[in-house]
C-alpha atoms as a PDB file:
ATOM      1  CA  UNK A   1     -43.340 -13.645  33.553  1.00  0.00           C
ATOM      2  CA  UNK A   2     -40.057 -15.254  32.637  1.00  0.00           C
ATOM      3  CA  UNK A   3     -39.426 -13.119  30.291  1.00  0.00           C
ATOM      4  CA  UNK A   4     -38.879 -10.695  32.087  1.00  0.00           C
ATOM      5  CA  UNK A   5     -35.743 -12.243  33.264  1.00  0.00           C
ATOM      6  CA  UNK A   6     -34.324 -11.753  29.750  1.00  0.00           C
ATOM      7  CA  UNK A   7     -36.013  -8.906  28.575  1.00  0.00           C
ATOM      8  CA  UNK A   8     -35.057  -6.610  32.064  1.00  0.00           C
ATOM      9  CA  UNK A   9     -30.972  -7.299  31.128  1.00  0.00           C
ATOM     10  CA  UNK A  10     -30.966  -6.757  27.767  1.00  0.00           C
ATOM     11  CA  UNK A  11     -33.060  -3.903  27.796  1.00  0.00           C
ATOM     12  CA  UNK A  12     -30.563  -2.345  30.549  1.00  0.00           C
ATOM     13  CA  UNK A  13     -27.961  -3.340  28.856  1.00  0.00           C
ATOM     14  CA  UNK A  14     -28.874  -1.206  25.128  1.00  0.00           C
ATOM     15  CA  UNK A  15     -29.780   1.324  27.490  1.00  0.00           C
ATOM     16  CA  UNK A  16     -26.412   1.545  28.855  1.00  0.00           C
ATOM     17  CA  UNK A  17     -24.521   1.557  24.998  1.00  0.00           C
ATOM     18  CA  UNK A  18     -27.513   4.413  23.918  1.00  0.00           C
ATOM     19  CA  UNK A  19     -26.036   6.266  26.804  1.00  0.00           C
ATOM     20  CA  UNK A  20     -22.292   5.075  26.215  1.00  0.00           C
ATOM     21  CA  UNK A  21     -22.818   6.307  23.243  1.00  0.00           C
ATOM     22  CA  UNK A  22     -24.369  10.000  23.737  1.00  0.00           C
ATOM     23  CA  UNK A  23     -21.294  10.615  26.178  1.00  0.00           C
ATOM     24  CA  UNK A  24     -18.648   9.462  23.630  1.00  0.00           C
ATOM     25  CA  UNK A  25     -20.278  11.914  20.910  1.00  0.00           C
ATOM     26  CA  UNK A  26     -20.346  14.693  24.103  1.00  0.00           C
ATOM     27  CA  UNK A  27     -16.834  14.044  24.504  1.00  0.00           C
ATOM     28  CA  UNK A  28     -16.187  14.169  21.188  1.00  0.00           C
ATOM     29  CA  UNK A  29     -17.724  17.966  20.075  1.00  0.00           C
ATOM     30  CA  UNK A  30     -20.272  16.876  18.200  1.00  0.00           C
ATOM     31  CA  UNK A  31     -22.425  19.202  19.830  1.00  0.00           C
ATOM     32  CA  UNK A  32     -20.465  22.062  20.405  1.00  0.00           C
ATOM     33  CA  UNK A  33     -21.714  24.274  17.452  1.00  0.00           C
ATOM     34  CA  UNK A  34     -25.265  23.991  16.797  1.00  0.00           C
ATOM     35  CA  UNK A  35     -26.311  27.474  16.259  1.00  0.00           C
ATOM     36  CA  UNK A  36     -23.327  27.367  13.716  1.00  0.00           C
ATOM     37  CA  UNK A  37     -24.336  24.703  11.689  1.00  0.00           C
ATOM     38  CA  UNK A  38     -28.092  25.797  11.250  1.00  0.00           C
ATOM     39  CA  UNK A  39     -26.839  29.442  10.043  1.00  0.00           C
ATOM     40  CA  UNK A  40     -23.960  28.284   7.577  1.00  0.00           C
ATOM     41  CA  UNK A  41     -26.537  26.387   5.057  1.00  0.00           C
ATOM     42  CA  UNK A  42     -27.816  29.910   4.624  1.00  0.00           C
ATOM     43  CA  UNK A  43     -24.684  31.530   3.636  1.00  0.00           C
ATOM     44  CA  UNK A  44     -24.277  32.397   0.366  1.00  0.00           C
ATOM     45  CA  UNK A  45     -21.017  31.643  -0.066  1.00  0.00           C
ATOM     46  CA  UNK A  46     -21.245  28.665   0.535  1.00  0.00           C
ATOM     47  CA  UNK A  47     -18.511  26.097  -1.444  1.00  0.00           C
ATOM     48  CA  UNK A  48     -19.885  22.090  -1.872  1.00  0.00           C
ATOM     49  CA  UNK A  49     -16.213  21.425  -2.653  1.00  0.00           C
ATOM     50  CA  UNK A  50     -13.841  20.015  -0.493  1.00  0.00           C
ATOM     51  CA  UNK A  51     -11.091  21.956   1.202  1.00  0.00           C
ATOM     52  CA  UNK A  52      -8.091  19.820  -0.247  1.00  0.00           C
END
């Protein structure tokens, strides 16, 4: 039962970066365009090159 004592923290604690985390990529627009991203593989024009 002492180990709970540890494992109770720590497991709070990578909760709280997983979540940390999920708001930072929120904030950032990574998922603004989802629909967008699943219909542009199909394209046929689609260019594996770079824009320079």
């Amino acid at each position: 039962m002492e180990i709970l004592t540890i494992l109770i923290p720590i497991s709070l604690f990578l909760g709280g970066i997983g979540l940390a985390a999920f708001f930072w990529a929120l904030k950032k627009g990574q998922f603004d365009d989802p629909q967008g991203d699943a219909n542009r593989i199909l394209t046929t024009d689609y260019d594996d090159r770079p824009k320079p």
